[in-house]
PDB file of N, CA and C in Angstrom:
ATOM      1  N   UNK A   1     214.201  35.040 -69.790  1.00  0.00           N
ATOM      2  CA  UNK A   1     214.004  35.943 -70.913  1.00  0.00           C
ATOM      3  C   UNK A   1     214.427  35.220 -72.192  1.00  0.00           C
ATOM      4  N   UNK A   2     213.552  35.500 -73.025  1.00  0.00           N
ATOM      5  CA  UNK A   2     213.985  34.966 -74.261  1.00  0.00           C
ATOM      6  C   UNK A   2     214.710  35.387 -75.350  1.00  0.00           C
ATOM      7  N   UNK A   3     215.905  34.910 -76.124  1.00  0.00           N
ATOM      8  CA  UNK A   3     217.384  35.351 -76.665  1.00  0.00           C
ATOM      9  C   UNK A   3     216.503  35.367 -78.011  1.00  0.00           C
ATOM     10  N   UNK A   4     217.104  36.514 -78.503  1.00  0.00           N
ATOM     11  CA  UNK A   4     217.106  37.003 -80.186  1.00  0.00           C
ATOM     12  C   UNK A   4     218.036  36.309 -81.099  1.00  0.00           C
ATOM     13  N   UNK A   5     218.839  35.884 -80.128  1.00  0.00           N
ATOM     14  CA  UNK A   5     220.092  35.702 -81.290  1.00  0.00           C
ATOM     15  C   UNK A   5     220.111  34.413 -81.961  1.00  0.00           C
ATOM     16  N   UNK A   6     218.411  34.202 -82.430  1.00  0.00           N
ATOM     17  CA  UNK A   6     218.103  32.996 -83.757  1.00  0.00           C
ATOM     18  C   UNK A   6     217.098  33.459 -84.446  1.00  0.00           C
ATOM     19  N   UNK A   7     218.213  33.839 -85.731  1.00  0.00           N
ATOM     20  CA  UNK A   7     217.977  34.227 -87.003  1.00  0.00           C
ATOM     21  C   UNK A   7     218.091  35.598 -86.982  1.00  0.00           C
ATOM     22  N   UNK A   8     217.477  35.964 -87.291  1.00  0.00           N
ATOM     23  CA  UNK A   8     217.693  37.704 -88.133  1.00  0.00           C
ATOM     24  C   UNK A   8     217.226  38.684 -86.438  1.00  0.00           C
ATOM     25  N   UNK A   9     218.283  38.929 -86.182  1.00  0.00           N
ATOM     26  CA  UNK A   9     218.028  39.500 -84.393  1.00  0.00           C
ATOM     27  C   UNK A   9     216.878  40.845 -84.716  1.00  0.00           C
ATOM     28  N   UNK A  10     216.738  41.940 -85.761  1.00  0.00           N
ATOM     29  CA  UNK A  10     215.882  42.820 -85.746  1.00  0.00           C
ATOM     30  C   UNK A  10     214.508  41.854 -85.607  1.00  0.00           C
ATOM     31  N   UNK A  11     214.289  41.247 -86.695  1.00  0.00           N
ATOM     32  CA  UNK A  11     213.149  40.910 -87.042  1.00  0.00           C
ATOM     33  C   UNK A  11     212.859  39.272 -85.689  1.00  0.00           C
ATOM     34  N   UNK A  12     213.401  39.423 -84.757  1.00  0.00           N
ATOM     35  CA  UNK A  12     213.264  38.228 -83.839  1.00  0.00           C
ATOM     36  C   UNK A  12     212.629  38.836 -82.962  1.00  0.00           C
ATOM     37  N   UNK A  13     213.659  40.049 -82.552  1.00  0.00           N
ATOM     38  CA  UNK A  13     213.220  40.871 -81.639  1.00  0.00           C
ATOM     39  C   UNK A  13     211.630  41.432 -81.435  1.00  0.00           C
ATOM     40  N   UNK A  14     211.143  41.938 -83.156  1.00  0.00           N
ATOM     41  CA  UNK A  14     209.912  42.391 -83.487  1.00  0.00           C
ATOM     42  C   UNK A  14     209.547  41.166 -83.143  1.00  0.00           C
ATOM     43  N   UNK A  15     209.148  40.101 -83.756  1.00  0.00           N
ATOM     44  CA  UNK A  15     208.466  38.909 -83.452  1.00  0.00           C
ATOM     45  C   UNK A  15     208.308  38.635 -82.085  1.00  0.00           C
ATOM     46  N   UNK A  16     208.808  38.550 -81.274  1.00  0.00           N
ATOM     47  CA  UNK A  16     209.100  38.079 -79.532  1.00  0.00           C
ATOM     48  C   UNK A  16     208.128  39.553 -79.021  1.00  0.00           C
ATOM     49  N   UNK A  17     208.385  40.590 -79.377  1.00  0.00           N
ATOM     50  CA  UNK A  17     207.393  41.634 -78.606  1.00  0.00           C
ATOM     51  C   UNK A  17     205.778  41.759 -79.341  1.00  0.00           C
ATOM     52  N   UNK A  18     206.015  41.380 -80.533  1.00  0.00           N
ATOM     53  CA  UNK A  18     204.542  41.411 -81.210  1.00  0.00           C
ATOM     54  C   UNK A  18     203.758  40.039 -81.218  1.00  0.00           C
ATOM     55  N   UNK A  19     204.095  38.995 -80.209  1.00  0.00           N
ATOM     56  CA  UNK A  19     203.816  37.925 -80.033  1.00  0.00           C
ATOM     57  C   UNK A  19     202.506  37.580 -79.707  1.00  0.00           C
ATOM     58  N   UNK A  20     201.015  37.302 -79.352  1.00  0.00           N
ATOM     59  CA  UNK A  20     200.438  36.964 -78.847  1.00  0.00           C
ATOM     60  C   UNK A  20     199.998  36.519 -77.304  1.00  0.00           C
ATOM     61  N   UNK A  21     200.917  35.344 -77.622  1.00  0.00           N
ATOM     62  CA  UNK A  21     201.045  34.763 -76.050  1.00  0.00           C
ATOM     63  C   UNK A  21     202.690  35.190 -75.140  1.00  0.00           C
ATOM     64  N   UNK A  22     202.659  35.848 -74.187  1.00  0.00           N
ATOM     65  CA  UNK A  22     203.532  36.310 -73.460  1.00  0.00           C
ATOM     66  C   UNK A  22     204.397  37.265 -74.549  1.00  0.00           C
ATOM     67  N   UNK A  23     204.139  38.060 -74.489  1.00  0.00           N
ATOM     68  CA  UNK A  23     204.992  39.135 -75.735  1.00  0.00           C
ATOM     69  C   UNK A  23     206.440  39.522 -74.818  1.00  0.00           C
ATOM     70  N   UNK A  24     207.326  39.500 -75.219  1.00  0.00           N
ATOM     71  CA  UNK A  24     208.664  40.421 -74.791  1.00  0.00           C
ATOM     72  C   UNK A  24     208.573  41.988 -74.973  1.00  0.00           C
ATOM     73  N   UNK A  25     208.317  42.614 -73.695  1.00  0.00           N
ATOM     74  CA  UNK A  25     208.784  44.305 -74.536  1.00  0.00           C
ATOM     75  C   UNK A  25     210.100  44.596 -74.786  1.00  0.00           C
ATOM     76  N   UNK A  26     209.741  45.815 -75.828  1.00  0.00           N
ATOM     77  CA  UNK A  26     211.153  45.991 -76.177  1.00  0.00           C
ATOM     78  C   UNK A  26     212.398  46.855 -75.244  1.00  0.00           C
ATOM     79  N   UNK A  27     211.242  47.316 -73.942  1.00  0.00           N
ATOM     80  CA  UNK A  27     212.016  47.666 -73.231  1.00  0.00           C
ATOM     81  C   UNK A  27     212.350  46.901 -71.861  1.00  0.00           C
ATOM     82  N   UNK A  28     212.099  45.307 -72.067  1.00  0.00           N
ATOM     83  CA  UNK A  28     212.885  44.574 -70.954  1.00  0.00           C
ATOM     84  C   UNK A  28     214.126  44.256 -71.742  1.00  0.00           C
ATOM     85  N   UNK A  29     214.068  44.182 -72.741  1.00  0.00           N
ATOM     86  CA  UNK A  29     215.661  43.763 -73.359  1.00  0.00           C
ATOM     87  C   UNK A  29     216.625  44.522 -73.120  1.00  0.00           C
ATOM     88  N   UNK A  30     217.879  43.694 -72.888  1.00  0.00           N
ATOM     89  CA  UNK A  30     219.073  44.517 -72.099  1.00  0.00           C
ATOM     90  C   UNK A  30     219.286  44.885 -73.173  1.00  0.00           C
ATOM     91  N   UNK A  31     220.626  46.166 -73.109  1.00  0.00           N
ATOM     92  CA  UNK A  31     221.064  47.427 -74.265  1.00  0.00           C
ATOM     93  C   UNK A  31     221.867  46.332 -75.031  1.00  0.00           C
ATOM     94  N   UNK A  32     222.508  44.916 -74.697  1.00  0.00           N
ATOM     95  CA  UNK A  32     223.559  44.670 -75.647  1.00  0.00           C
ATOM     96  C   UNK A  32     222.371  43.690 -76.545  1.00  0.00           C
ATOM     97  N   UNK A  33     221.184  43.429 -76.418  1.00  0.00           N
ATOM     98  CA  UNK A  33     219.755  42.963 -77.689  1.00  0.00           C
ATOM     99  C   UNK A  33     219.737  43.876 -78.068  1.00  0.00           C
ATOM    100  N   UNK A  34     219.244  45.137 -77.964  1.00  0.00           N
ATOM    101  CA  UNK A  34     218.983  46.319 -79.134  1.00  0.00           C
ATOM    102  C   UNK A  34     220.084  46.182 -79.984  1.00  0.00           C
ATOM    103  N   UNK A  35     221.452  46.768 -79.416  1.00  0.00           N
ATOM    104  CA  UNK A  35     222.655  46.900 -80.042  1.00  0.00           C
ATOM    105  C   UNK A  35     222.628  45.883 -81.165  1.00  0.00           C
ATOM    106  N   UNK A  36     222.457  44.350 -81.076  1.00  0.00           N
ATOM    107  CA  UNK A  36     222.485  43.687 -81.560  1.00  0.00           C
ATOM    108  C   UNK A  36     221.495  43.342 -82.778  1.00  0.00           C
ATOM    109  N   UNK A  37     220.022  43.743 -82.354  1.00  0.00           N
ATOM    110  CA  UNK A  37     219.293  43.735 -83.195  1.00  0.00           C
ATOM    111  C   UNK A  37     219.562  45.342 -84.525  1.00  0.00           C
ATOM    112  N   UNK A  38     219.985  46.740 -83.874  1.00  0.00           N
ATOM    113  CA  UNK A  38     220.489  47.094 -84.656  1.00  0.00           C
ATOM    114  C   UNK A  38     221.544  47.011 -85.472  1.00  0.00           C
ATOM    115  N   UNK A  39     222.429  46.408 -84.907  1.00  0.00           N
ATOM    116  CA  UNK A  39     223.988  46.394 -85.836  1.00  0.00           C
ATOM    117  C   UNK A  39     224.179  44.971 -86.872  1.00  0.00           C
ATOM    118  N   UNK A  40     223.572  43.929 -85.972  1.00  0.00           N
ATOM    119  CA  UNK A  40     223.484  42.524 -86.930  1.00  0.00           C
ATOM    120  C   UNK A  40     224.679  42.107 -86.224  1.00  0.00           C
ATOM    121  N   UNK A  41     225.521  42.650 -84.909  1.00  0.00           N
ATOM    122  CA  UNK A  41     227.169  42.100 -84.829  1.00  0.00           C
ATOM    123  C   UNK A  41     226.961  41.905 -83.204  1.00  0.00           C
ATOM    124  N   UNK A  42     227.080  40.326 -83.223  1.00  0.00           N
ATOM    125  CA  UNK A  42     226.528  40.229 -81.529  1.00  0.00           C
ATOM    126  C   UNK A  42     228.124  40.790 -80.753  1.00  0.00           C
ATOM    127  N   UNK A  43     229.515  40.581 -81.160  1.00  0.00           N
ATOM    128  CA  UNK A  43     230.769  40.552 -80.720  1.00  0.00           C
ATOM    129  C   UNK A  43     230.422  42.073 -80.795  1.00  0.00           C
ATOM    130  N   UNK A  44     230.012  42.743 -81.772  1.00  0.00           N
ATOM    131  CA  UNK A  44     230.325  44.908 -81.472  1.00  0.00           C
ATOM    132  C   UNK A  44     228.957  45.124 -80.461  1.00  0.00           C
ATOM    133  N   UNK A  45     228.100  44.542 -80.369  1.00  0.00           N
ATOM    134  CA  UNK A  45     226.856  44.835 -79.400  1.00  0.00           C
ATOM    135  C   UNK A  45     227.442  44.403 -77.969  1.00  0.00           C
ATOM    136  N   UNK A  46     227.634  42.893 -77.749  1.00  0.00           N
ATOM    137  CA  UNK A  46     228.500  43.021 -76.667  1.00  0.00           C
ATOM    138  C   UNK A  46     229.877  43.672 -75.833  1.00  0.00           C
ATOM    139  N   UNK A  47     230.579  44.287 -76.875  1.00  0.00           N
ATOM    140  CA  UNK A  47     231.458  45.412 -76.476  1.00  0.00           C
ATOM    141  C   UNK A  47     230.748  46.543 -76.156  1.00  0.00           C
ATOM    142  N   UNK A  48     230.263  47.259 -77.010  1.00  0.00           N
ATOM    143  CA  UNK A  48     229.570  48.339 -76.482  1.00  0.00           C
ATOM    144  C   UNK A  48     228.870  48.437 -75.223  1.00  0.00           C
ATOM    145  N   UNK A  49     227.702  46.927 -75.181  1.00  0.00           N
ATOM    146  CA  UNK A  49     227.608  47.169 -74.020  1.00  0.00           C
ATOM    147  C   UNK A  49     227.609  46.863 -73.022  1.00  0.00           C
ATOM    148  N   UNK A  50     229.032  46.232 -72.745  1.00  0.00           N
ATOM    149  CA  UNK A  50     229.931  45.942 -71.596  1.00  0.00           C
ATOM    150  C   UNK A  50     230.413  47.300 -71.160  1.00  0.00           C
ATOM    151  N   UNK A  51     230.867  47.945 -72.319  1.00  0.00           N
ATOM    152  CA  UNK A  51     232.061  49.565 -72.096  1.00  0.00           C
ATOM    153  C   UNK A  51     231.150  50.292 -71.852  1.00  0.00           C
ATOM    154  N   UNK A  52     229.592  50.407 -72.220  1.00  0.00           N
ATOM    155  CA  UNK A  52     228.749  51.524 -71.554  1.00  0.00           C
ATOM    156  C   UNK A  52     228.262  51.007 -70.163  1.00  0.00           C
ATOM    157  N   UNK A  53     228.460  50.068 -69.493  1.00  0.00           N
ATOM    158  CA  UNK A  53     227.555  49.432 -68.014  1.00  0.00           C
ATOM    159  C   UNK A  53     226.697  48.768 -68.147  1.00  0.00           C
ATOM    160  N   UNK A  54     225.857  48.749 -69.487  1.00  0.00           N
ATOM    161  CA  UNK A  54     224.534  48.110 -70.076  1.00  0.00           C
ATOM    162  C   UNK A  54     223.689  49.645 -69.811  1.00  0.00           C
ATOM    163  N   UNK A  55     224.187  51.013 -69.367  1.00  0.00           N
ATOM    164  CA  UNK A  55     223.375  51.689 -70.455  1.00  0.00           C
ATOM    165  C   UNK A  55     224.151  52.883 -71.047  1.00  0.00           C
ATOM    166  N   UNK A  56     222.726  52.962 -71.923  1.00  0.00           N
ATOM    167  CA  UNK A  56     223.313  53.887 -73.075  1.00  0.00           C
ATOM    168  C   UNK A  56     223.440  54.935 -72.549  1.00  0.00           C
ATOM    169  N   UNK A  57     222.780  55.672 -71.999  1.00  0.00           N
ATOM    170  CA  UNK A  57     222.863  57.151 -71.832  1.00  0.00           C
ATOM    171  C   UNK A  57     224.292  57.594 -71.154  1.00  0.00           C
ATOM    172  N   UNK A  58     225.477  56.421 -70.303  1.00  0.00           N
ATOM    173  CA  UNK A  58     226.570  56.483 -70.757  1.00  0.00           C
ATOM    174  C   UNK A  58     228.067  56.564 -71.667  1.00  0.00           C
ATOM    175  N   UNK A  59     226.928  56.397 -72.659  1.00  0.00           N
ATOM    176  CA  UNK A  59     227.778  57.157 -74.489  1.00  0.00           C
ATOM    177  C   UNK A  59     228.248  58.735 -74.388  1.00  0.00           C
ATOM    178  N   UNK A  60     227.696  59.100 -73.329  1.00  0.00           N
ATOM    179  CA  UNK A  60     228.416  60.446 -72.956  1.00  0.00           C
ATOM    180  C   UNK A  60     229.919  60.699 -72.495  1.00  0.00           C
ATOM    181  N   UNK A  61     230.274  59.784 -72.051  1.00  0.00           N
ATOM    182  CA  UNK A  61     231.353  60.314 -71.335  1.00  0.00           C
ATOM    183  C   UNK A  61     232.612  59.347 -72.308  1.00  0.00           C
ATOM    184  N   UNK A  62     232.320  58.969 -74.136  1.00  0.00           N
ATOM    185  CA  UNK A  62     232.818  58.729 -74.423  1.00  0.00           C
ATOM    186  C   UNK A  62     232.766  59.089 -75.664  1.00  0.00           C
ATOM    187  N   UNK A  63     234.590  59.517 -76.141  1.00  0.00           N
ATOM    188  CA  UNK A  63     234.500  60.174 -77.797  1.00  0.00           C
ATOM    189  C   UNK A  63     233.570  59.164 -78.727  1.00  0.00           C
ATOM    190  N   UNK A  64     233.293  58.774 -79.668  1.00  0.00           N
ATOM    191  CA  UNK A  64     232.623  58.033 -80.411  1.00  0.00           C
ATOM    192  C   UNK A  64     233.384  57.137 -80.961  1.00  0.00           C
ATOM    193  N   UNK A  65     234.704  57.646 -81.628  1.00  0.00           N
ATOM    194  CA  UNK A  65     235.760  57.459 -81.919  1.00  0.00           C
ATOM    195  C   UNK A  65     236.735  55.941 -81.450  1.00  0.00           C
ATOM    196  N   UNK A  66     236.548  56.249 -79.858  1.00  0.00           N
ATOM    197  CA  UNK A  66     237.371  55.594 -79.522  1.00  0.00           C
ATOM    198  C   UNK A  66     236.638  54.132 -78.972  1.00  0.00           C
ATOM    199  N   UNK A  67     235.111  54.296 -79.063  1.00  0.00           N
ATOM    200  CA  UNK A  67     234.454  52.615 -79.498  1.00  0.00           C
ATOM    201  C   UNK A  67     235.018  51.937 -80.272  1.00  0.00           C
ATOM    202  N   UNK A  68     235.449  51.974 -81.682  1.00  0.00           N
ATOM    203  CA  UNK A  68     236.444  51.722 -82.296  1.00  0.00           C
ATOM    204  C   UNK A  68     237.298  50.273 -82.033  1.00  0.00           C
ATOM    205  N   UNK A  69     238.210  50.806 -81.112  1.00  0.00           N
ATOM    206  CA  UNK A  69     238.850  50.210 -80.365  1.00  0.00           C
ATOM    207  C   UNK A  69     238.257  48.932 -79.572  1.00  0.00           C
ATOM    208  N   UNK A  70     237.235  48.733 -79.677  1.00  0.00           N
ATOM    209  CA  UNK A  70     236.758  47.297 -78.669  1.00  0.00           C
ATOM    210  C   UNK A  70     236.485  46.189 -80.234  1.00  0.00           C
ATOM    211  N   UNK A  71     236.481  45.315 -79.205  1.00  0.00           N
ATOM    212  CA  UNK A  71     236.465  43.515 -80.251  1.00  0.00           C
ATOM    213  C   UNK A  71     235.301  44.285 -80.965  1.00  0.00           C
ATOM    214  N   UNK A  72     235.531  43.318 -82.174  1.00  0.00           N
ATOM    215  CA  UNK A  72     233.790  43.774 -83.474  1.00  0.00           C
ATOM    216  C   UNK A  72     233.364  44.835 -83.544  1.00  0.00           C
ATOM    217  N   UNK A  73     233.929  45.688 -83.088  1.00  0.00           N
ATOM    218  CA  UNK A  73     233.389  47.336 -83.616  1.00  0.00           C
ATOM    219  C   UNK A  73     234.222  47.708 -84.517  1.00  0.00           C
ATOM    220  N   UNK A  74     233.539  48.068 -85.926  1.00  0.00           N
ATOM    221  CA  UNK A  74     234.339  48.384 -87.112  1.00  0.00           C
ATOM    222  C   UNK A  74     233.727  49.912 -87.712  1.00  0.00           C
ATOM    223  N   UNK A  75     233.905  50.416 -88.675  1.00  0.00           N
ATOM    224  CA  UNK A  75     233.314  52.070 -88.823  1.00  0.00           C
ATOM    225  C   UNK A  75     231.999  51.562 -89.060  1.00  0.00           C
ATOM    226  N   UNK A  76     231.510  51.054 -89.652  1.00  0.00           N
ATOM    227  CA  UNK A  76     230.196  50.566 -90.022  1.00  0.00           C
ATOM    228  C   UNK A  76     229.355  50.947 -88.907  1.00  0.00           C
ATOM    229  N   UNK A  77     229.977  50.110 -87.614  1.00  0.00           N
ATOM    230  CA  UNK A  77     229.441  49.912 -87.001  1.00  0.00           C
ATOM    231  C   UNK A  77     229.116  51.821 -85.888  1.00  0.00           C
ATOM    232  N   UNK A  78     230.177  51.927 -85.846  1.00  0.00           N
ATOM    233  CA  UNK A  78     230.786  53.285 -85.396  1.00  0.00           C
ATOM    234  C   UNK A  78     229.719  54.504 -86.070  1.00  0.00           C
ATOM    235  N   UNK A  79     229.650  54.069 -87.470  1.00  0.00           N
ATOM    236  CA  UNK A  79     228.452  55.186 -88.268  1.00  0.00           C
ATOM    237  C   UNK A  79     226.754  54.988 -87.870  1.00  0.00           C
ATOM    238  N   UNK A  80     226.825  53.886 -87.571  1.00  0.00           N
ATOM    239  CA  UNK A  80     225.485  53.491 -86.890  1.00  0.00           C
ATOM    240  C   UNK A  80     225.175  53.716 -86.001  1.00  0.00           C
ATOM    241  N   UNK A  81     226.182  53.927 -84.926  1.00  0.00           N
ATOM    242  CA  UNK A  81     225.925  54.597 -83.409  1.00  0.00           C
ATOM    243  C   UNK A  81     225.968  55.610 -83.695  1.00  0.00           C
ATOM    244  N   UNK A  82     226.650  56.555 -84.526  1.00  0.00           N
ATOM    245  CA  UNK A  82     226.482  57.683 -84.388  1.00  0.00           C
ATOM    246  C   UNK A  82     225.499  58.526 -85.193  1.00  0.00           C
ATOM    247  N   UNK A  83     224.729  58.077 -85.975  1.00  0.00           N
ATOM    248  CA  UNK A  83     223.762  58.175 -86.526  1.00  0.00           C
ATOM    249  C   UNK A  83     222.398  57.982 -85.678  1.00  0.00           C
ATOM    250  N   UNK A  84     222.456  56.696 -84.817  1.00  0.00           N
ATOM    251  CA  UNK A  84     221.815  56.829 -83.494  1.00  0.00           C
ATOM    252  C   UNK A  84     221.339  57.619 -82.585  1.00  0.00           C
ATOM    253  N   UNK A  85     222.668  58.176 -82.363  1.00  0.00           N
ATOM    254  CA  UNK A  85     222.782  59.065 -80.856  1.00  0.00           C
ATOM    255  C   UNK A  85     222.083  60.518 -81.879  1.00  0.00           C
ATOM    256  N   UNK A  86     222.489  61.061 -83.114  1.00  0.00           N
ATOM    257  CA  UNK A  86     222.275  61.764 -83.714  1.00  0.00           C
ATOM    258  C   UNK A  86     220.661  62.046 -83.392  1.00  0.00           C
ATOM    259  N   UNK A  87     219.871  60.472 -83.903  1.00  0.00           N
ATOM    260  CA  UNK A  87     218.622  60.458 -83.876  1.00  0.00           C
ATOM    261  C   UNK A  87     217.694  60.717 -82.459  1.00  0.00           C
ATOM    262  N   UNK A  88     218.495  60.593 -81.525  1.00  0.00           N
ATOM    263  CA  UNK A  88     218.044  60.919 -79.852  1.00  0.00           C
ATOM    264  C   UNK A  88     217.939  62.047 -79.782  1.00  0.00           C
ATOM    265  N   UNK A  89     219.485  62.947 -80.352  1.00  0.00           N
ATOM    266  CA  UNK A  89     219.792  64.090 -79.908  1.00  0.00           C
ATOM    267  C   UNK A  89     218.350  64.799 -80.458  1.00  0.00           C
ATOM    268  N   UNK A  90     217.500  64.581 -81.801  1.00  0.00           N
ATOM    269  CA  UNK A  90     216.771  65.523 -82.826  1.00  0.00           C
ATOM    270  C   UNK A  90     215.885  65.151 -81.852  1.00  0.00           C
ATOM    271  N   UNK A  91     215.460  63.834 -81.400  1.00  0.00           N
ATOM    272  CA  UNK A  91     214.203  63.934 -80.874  1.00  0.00           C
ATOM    273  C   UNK A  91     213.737  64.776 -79.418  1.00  0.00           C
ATOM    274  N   UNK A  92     215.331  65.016 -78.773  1.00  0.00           N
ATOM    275  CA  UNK A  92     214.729  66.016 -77.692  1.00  0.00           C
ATOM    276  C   UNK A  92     215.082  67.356 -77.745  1.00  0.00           C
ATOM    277  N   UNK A  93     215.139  67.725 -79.294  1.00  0.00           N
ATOM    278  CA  UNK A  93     215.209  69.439 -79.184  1.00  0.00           C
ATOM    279  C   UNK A  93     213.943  69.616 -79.670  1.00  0.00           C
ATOM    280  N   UNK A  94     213.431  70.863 -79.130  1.00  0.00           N
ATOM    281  CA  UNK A  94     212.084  71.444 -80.156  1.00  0.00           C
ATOM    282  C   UNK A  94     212.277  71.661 -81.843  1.00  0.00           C
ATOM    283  N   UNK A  95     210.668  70.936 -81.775  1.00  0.00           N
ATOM    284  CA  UNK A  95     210.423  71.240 -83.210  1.00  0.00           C
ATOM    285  C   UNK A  95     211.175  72.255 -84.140  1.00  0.00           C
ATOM    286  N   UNK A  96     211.007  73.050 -83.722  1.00  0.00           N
ATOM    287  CA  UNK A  96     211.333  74.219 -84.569  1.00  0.00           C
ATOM    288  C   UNK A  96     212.891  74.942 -84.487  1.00  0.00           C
ATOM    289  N   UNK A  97     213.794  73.936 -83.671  1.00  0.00           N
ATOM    290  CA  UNK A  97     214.980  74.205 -83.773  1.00  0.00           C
ATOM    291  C   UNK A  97     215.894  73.460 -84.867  1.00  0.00           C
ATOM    292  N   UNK A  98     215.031  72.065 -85.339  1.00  0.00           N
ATOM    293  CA  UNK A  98     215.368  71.059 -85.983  1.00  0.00           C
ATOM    294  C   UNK A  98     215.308  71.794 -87.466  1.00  0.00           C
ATOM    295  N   UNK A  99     217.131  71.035 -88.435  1.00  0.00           N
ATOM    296  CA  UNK A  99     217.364  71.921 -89.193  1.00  0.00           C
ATOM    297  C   UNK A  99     216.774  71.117 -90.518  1.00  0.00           C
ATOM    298  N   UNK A 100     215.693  71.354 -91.389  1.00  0.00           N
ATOM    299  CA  UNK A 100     215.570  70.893 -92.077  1.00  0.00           C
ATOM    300  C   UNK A 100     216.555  70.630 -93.711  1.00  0.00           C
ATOM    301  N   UNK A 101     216.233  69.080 -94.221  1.00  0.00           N
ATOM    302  CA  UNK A 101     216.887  68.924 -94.947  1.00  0.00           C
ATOM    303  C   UNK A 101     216.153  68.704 -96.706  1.00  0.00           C
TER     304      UNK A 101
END
């Protein structure tokens, strides 16, 4: 599999799946490439997702808060996950429960 982590990891990532010849999807990449391509912080992507198993949908059984606490996770980073999970949560309620802003 081929590594993101040369040059700008969002825009590597896009490049490697929008490729031509042998494209990467974006869903063979393990959770600590996303992490990484979202946050820009390979040390808070690899904490996270070491402490989730490599997956996410184990962010459940943890305050948000206390990510925090692992190497390279700083609030920045902390506001981005949770802004994240935020964005999951909207996409699986119905339309019309979603509170407009």
């Amino acid at each position: 599999m081929e590594d993101i982590r040369k040059g700008r990891p969002s825009r590597r990532l896009l490049d490697l799946a929008s490729r031509k010849r042998e494209p990467v999807p974006l869903e063979s990449q393990p959770l600590e490439m996303l992490l990484y391509a979202l946050f820009g912080n390979l040390q808070a992507a690899r904490s996270i997702g070491q402490a989730l198993g490599g997956d996410i949908r184990n962010i459940h059984g943890w305050d948000i808060r206390d990510l925090e606490s692992l190497p390279g996770v700083g609030r920045g980073v902390i506001g981005k996950l949770a802004a994240l999970v935020e964005l999951i949560r909207r996409l699986h309620q119905p339309k019309a429960n979603i509170n407009k802003m």
